[in-house]
Protein backbone atom coordinates (compact mmCIF):
# COMPACT_ATOMS: atom_id res chain seq x y z
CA UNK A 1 121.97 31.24 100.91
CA UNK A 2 120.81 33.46 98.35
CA UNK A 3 117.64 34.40 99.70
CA UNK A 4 119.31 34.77 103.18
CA UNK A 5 121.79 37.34 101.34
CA UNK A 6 118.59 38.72 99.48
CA UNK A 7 117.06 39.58 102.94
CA UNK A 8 120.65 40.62 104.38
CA UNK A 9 120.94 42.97 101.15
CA UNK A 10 116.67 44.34 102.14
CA UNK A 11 117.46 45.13 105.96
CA UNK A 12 121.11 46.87 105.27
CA UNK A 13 119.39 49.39 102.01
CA UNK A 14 116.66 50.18 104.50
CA UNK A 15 119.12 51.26 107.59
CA UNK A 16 120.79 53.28 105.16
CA UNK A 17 117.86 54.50 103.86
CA UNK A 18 117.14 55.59 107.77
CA UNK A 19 120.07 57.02 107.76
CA UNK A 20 120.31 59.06 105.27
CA UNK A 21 116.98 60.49 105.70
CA UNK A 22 117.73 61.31 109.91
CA UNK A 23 120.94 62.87 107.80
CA UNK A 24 118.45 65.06 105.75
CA UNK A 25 115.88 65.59 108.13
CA UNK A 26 118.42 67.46 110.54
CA UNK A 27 119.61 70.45 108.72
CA UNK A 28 116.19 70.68 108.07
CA UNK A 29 115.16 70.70 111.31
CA UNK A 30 117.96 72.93 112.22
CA UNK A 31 116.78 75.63 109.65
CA UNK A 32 113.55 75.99 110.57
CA UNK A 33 114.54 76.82 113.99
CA UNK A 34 116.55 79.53 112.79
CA UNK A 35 114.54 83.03 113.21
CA UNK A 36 112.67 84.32 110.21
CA UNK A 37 112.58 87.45 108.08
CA UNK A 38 110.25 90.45 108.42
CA UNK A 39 109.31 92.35 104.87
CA UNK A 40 107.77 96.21 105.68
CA UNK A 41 106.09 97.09 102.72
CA UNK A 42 102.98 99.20 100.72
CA UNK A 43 100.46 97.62 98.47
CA UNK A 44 99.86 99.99 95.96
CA UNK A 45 98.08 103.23 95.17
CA UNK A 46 95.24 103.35 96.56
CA UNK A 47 95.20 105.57 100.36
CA UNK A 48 94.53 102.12 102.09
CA UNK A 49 97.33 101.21 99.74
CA UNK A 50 99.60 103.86 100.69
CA UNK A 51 100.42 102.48 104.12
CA UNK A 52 102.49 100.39 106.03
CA UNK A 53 102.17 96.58 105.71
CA UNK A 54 104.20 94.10 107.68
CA UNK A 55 104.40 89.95 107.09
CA UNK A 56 106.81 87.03 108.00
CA UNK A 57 108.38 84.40 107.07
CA UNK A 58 110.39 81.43 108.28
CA UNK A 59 112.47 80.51 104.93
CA UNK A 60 112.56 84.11 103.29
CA UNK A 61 110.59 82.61 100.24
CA UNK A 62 106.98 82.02 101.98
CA UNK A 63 105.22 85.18 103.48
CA UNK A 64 102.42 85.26 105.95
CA UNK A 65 100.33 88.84 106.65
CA UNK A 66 100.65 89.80 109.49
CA UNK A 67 97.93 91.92 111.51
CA UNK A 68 95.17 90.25 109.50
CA UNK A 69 96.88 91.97 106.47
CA UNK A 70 95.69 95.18 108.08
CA UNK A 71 98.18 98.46 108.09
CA UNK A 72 100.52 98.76 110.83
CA UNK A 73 101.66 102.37 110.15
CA UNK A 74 100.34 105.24 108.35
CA UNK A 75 100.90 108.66 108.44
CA UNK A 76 98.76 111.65 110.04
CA UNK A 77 101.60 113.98 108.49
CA UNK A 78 102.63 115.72 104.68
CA UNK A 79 101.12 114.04 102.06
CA UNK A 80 99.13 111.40 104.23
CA UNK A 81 100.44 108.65 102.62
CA UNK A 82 103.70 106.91 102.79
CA UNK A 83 105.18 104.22 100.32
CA UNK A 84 108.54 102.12 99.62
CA UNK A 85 109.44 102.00 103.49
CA UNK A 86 113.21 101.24 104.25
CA UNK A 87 113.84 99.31 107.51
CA UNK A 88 117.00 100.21 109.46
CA UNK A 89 118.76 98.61 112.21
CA UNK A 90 120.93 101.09 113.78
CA UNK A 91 124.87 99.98 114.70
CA UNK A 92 124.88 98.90 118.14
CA UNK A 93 120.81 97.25 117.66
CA UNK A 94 119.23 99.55 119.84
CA UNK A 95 117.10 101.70 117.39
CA UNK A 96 115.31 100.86 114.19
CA UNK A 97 114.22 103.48 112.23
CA UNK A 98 111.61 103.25 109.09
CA UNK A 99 112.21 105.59 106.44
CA UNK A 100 109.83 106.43 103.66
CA UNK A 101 108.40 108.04 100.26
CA UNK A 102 105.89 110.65 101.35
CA UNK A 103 103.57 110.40 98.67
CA UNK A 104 99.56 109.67 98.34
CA UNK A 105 98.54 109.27 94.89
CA UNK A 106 94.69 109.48 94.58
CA UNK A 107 94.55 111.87 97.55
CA UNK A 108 95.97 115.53 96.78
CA UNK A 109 99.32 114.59 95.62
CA UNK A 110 100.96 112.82 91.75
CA UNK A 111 104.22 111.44 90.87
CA UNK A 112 104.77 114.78 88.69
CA UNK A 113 103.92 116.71 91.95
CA UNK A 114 105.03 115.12 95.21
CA UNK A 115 106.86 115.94 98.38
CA UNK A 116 110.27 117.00 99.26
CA UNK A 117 110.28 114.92 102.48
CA UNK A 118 110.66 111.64 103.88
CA UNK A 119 108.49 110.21 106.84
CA UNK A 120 110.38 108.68 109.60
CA UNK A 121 109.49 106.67 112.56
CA UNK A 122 111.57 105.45 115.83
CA UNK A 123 111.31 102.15 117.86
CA UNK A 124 113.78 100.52 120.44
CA UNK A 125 111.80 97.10 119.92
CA UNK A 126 110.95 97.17 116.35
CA UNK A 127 107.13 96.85 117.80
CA UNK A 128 106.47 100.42 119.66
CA UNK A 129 106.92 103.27 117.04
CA UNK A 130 107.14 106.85 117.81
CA UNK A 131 104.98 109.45 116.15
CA UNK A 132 106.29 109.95 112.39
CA UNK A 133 108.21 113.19 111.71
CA UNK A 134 109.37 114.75 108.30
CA UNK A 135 112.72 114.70 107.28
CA UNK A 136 113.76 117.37 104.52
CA UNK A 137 115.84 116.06 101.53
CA UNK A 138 114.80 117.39 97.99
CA UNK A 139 114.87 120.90 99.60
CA UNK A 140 118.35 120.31 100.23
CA UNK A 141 119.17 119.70 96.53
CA UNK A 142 119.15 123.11 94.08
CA UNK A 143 116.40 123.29 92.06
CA UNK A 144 115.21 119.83 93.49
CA UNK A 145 111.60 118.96 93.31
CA UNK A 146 109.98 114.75 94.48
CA UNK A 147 112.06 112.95 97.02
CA UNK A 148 111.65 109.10 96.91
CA UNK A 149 112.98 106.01 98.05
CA UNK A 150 114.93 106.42 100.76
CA UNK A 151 117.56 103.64 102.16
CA UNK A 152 120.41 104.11 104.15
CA UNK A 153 122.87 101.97 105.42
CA UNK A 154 126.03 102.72 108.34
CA UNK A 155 129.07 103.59 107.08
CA UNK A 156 132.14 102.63 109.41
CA UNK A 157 134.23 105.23 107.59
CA UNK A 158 132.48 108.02 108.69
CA UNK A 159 130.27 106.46 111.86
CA UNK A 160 127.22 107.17 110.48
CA UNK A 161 124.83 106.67 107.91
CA UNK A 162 124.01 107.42 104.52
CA UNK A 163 120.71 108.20 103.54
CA UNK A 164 120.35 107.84 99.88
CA UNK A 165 117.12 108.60 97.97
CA UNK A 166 115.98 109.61 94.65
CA UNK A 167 115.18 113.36 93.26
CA UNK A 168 114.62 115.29 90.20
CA UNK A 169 116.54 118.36 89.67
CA UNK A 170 118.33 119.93 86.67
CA UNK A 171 122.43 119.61 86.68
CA UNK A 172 124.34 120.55 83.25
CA UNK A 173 121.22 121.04 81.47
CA UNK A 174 119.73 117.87 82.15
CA UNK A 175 116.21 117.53 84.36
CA UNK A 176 115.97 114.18 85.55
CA UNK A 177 115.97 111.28 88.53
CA UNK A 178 119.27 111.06 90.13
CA UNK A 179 120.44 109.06 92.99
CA UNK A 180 121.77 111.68 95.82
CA UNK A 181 123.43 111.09 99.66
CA UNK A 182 124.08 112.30 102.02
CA UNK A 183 124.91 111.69 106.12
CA UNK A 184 123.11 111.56 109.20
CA UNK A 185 123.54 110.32 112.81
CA UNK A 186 119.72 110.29 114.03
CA UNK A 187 117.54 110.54 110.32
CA UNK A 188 116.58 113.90 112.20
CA UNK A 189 118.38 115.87 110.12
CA UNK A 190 120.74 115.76 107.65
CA UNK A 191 124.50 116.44 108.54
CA UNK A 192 126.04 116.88 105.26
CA UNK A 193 124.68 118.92 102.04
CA UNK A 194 123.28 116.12 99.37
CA UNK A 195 125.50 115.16 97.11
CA UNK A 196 124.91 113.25 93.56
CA UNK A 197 125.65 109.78 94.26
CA UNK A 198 124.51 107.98 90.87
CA UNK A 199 124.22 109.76 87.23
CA UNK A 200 123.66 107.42 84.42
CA UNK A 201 125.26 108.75 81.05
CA UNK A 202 123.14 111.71 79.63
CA UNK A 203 118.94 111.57 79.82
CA UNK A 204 119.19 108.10 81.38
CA UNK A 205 117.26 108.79 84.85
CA UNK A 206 117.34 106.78 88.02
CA UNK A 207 114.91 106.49 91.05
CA UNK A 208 115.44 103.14 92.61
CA UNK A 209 118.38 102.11 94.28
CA UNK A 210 119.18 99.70 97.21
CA UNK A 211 122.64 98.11 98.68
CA UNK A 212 123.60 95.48 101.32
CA UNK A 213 127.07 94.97 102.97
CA UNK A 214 128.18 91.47 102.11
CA UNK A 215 130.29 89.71 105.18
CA UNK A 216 134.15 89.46 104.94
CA UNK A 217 135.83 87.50 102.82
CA UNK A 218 132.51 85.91 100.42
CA UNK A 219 133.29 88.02 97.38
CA UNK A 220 136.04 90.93 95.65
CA UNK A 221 133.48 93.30 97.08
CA UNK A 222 131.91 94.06 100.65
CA UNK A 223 128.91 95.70 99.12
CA UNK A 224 126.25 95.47 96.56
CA UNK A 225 123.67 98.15 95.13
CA UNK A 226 120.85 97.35 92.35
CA UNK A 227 119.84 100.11 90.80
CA UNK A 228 116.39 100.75 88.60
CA UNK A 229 118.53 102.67 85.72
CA UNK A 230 116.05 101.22 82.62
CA UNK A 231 118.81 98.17 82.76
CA UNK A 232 118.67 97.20 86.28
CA UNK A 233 122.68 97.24 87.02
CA UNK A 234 123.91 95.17 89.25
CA UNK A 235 127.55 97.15 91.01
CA UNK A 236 130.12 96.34 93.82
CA UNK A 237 132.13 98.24 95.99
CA UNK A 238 134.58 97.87 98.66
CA UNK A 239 133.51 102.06 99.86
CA UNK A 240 129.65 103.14 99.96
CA UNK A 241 131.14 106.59 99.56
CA UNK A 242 133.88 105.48 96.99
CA UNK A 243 134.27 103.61 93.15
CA UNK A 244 131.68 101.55 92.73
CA UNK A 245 132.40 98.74 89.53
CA UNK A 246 129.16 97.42 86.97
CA UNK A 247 128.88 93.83 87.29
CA UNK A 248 126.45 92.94 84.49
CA UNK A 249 122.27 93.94 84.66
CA UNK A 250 119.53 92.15 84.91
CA UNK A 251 118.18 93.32 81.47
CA UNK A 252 121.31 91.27 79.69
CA UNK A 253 120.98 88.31 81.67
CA UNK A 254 117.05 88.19 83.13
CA UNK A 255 115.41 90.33 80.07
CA UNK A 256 114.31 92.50 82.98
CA UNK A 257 114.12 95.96 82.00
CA UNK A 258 113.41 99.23 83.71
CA UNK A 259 109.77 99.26 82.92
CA UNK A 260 109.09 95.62 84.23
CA UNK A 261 111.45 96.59 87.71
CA UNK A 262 111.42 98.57 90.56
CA UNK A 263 112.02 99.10 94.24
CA UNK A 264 114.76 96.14 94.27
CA UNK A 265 115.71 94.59 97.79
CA UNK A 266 118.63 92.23 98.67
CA UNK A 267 118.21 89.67 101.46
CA UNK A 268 121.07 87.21 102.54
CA UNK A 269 119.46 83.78 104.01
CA UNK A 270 120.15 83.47 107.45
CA UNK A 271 121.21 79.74 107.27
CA UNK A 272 122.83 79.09 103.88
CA UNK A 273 125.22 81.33 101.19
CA UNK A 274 121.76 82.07 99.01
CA UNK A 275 120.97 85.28 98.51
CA UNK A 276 117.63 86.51 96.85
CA UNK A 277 117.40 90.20 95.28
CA UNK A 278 113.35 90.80 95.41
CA UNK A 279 111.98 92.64 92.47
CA UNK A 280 108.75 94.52 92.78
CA UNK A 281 108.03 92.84 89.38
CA UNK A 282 105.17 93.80 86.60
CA UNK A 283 103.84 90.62 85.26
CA UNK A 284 102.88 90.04 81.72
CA UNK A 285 98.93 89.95 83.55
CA UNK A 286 99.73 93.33 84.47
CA UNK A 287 100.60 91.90 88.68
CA UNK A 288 102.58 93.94 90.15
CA UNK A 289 104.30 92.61 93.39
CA UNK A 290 107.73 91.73 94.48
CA UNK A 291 109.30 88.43 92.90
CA UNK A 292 112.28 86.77 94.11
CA UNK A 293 115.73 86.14 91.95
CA UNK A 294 118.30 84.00 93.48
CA UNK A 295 121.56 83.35 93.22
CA UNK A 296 124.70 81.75 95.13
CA UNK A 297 127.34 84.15 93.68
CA UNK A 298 125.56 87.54 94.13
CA UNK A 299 129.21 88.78 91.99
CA UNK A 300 128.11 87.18 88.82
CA UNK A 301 124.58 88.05 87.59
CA UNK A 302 124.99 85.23 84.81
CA UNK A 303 123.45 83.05 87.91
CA UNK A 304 120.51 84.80 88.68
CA UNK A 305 117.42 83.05 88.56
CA UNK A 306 114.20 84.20 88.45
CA UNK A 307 112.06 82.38 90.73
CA UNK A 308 108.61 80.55 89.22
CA UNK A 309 105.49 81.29 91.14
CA UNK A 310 105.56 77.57 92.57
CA UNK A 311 108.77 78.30 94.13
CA UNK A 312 107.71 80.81 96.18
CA UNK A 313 104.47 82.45 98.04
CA UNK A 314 103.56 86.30 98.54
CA UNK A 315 100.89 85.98 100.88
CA UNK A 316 97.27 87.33 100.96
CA UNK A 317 97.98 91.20 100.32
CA UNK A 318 100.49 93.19 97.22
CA UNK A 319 103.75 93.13 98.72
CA UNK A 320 105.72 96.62 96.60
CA UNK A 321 108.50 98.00 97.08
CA UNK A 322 109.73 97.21 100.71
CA UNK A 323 112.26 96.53 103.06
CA UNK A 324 113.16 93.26 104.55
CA UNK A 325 114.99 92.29 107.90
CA UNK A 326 116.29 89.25 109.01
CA UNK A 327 115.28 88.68 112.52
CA UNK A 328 117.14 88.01 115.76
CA UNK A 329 115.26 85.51 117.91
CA UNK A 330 114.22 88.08 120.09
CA UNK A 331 113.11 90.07 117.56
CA UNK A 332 110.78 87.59 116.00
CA UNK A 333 109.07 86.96 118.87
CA UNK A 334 107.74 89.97 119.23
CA UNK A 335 106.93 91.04 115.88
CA UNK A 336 104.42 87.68 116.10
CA UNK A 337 103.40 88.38 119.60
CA UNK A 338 102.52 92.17 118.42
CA UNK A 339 100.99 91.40 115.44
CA UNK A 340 98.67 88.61 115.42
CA UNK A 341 95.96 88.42 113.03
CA UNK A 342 93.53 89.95 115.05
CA UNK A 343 89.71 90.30 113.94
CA UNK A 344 88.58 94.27 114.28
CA UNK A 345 85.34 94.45 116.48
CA UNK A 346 83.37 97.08 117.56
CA UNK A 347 81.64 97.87 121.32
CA UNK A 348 78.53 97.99 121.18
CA UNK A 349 76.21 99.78 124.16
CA UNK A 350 74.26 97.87 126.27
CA UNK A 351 71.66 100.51 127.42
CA UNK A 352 72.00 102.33 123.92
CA UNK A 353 72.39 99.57 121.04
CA UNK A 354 72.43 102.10 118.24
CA UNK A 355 75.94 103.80 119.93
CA UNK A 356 79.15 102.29 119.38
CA UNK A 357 82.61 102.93 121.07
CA UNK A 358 84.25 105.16 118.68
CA UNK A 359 87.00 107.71 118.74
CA UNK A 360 86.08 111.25 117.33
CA UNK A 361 89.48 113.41 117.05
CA UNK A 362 91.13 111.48 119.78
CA UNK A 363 88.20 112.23 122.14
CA UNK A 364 86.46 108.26 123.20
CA UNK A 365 82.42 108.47 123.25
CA UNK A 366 79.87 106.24 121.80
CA UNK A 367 78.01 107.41 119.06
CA UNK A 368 75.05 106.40 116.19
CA UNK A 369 76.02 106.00 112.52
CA UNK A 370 79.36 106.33 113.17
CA UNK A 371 81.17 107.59 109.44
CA UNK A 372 84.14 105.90 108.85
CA UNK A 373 82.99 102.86 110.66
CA UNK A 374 87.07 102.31 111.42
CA UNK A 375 86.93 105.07 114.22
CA UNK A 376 84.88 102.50 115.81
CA UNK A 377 86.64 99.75 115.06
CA UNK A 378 89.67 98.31 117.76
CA UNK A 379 91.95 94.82 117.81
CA UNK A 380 91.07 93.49 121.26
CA UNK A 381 94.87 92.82 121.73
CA UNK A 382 96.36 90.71 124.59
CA UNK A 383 96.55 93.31 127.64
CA UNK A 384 99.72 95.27 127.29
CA UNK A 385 100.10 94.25 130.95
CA UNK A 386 98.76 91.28 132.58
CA UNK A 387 97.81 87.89 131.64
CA UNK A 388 94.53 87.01 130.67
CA UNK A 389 93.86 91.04 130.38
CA UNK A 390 93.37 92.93 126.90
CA UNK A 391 93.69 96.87 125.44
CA UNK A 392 91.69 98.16 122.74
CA UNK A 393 94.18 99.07 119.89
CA UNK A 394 92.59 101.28 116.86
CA UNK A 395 91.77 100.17 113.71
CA UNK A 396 92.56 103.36 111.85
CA UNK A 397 95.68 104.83 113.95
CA UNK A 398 97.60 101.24 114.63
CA UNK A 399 99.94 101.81 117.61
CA UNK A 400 96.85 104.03 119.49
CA UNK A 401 94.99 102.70 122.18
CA UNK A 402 92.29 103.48 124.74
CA UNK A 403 93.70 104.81 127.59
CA UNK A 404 91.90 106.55 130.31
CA UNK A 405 94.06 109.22 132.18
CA UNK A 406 92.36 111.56 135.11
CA UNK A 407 89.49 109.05 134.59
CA UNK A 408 88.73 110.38 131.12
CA UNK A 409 89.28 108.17 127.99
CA UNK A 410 91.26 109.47 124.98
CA UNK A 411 92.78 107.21 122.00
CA UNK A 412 96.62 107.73 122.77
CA UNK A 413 99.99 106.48 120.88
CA UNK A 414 101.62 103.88 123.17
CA UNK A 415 104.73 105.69 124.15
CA UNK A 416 106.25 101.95 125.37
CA UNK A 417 105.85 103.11 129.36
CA UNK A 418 104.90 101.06 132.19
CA UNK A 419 101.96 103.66 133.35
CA UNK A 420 101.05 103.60 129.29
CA UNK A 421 100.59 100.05 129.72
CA UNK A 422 98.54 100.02 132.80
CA UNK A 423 96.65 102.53 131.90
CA UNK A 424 95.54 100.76 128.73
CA UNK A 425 94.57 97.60 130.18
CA UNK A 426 91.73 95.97 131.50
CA UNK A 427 89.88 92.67 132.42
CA UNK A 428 87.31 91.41 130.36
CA UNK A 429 84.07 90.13 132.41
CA UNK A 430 80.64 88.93 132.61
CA UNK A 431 78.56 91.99 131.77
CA UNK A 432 77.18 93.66 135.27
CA UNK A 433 73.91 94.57 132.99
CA UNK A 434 73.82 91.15 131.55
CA UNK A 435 75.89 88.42 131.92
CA UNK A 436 75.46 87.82 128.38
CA UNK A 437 77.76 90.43 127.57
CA UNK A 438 81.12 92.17 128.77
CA UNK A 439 82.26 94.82 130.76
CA UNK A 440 85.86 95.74 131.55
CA UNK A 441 87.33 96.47 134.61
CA UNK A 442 90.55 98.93 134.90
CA UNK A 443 93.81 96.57 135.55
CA UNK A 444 95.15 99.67 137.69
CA UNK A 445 92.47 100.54 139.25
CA UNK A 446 90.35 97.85 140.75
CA UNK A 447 86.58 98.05 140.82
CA UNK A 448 86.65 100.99 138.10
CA UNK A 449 84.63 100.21 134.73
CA UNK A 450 84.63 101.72 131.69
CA UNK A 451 81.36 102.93 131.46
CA UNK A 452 79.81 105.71 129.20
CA UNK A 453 77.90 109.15 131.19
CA UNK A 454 76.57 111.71 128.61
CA UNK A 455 77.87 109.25 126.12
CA UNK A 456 81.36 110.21 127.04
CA UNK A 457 83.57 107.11 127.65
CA UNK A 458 84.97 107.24 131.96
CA UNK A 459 86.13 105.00 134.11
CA UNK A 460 83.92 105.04 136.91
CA UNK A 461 83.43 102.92 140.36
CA UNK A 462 79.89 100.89 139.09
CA UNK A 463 76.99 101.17 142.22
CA UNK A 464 73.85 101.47 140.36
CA UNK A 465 71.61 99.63 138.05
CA UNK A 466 72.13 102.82 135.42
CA UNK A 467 75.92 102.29 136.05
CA UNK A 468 75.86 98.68 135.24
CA UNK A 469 73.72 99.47 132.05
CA UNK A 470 76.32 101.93 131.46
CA UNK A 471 79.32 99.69 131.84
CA UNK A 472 78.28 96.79 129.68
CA UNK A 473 79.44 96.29 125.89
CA UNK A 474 78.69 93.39 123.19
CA UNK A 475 81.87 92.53 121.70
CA UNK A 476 80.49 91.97 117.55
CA UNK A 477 82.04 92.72 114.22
């Protein structure tokens, strides 16, 4: 009997043990369906540096590069270099809009000496993006001088948003970093005259500053700003625009002062009440990169906790002071479908092996000791049109492909179209010249290569043993 019990007591501990773990196993399952997170960031000060980086990931702790931890973004415009992007979703989801520092350190430009603008770009899909334009904001402040680190957020008080940045100016006496706002509808332009938004007590400057809108009912307060004031304070508010109340700082209860902290960002998990404020952190090795802190109660900053390095994962490339976006389903999808980690390869002449497909001011020819190699470089992406079809997406302008128009090639921005699209799309072959190789044959226009004459790039019907010499290519790195 006691045995039989013994075996009775084995069999019932292991069905619960199958139970419980099917119990476990489910939420987990169920979370890492839930869509990811998207962080838009810069890697530091360098002009490769000074671009725009994206990455994912599924549980907001773990990032992945994303486009071979290649830029995405970078700007043709102002300084030439753009840093601490903000990422905005606009009210009704049908625009983003990245906003950031225009400011190239290393390449004609210092913090003492910067620009007055922002950089903005557009995008209905979060994948296209518009050409950048500047956005005035320290001009807009007397006597101001750097704008940086934009954010905004919408206000349903005034249906719109508030932009809010940092800028140095001298009010009562006292030159220093203040936090101003101000409205706008379209980041266009600015429809209301800046006004100071965050003064510390006397000499005390501030640059960084960044808020989220907590959902109904979680907390006393429906928003939250960290601010890089030399203590870090954490504040809430129930007004963007109104009284905003100190609830503690992260140099009190992390030891994290201003000179260890910047560019904070706050990111609510999509699938639990954790919230993680990311910290682009200076290590005591001199790293710097963002960090994560989380916390249950983002109210009381006794909770915060500093994440170790083994609870978390950065990914290949410096992750500074960014923006992050929790995605829709939708919205993941294509980020990963747009931004594969792609290899960059060059085309390489058949009939003149020292040439190479490159792009010289927009203009597409093949040329010899091409200087920087990148304006020969493309992503052969998946076609923007077509299965089983590619397009040839620069290396050094992401978001620019070859697209022939009038039966000329030029390297163009991808306005999003349909004819965009077509145009930019081909079918990759069995070389006519050698079967070895590839050619590529127009998606639009059937029996039309590209094909080099003069060593301009055409597209071109192919009838002659020159022409298939012509329109042949090695794909190599």
């Amino acid at each position: 009997m006691t045995a039989l019990r013994a075996r009775l007591t084995v069999i019932l501990l292991a069905v619960c043990l199958l139970v419980t773990g099917q119990a476990l196993a489910a939420p987990q399952r169920a979370a890492a369906a839930d869509p990811g997170y998207l962080m838009v960031h810069f890697t530091g000060d360098s002009a490769t540096g000074q671009q725009l980086y994206v990455a994912h990931s599924a549980d907001g702790l773990h990032w992945n590069d994303l486009n071979g931890g290649q830029p995405v973004l970078n700007s043709k415009i102002g300084t030439k270099g753009v840093r601490d992007p903000a990422l905005v979703r606009s009210q009704d989801g049908s625009k983003y809009w990245i906003i950031a520092t225009d400011l190239c350190i290393n390449c004609g430009s210092t913090y003492a000496n910067g620009s007055p603008n922002f950089v903005v770009w557009e995008s209905t899909d979060l994948v296209t993006w518009s050409d950048p334009w500047l956005l005035p904001a320290a001009s807009l402040v007397p006597g101001g001088k750097n704008a940086w680190a934009p954010e905004a957020i919408w206000n349903p008080e005034t249906h719109d948003y508030v932009l809010y940045w940092a800028t140095n100016a001298t009010l009562n006496g006292i030159n220093k970093y203040r936090i101003y706002a101000a409205r706008t509808t379209d980041f266009h332009a600015l429809n209301t005259t800046p006004q100071v938004w965050i003064d510390p007590p006397g000499s005390t400057a501030v640059v960084d500053t960044q808020m989220t809108e907590v959902p109904a009912g979680t907390g006393p307060y429906r928003y939250l700003r960290a601010s890089g004031d030399g203590k870090n304070s954490i504040e809430g508010s129930n007004s963007i625009l109104g009284t905003w109340t100190n609830l503690g700082d992260l140099s009190t209860s992390l030891g994290l002062t201003g000179n260890v902290v910047e560019g904070p960002v706050w990111m609510k998990f999509q699938n639990s009440n954790q919230w993680a404020l990311y910290i682009d952190y200076n290590s005591p090795q001199g790293v710097r990169e963002y960090r994560p802190i989380l916390t249950n109660n983002p109210f009381d900053v006794s909770t915060y906790q500093l994440q170790p390095a083994a609870n978390y994962d950065m990914g290949g490339t410096a992750k500074r002071h960014g923006a992050i976006l929790p995605l829709t389903s939708a919205e993941e999808s294509r980020v990963l479908a747009r931004w594969p980690n792609t290899p960059a390869q060059r085309l390489q002449s058949y009939n003149y092996q020292d040439r190479y497909v490159r792009q010289s001011n927009f203009d597409v020819r093949i040329d010899p000791n091409v200087t920087p190699v990148q304006d020969s470089q493309f992503r052969l992406r998946p076609g923007l049109v077509g299965t089983g079809t590619v397009s040839f997406e620069s290396v050094n302008y992401p978001g620019y492909y070859l697209r022939h128009q009038n039966y000329d090639f030029q390297l163009v921005r991808n306005d999003g179209s349909a004819q965009f699209a077509a145009d930019a799309t081909f079918n990759k072959v069995a070389g006519l010249a050698d079967t070895t190789w590839s050619s590529f044959e127009s998606y639009n226009h059937r029996g039309y290569y590209i094909r080099h004459y003069a060593y301009q790039l055409r597209l071109d019907p192919i009838t002659t043993t020159l022409g298939r010499g012509d329109a042949t290519f090695r794909v190599t790195s």
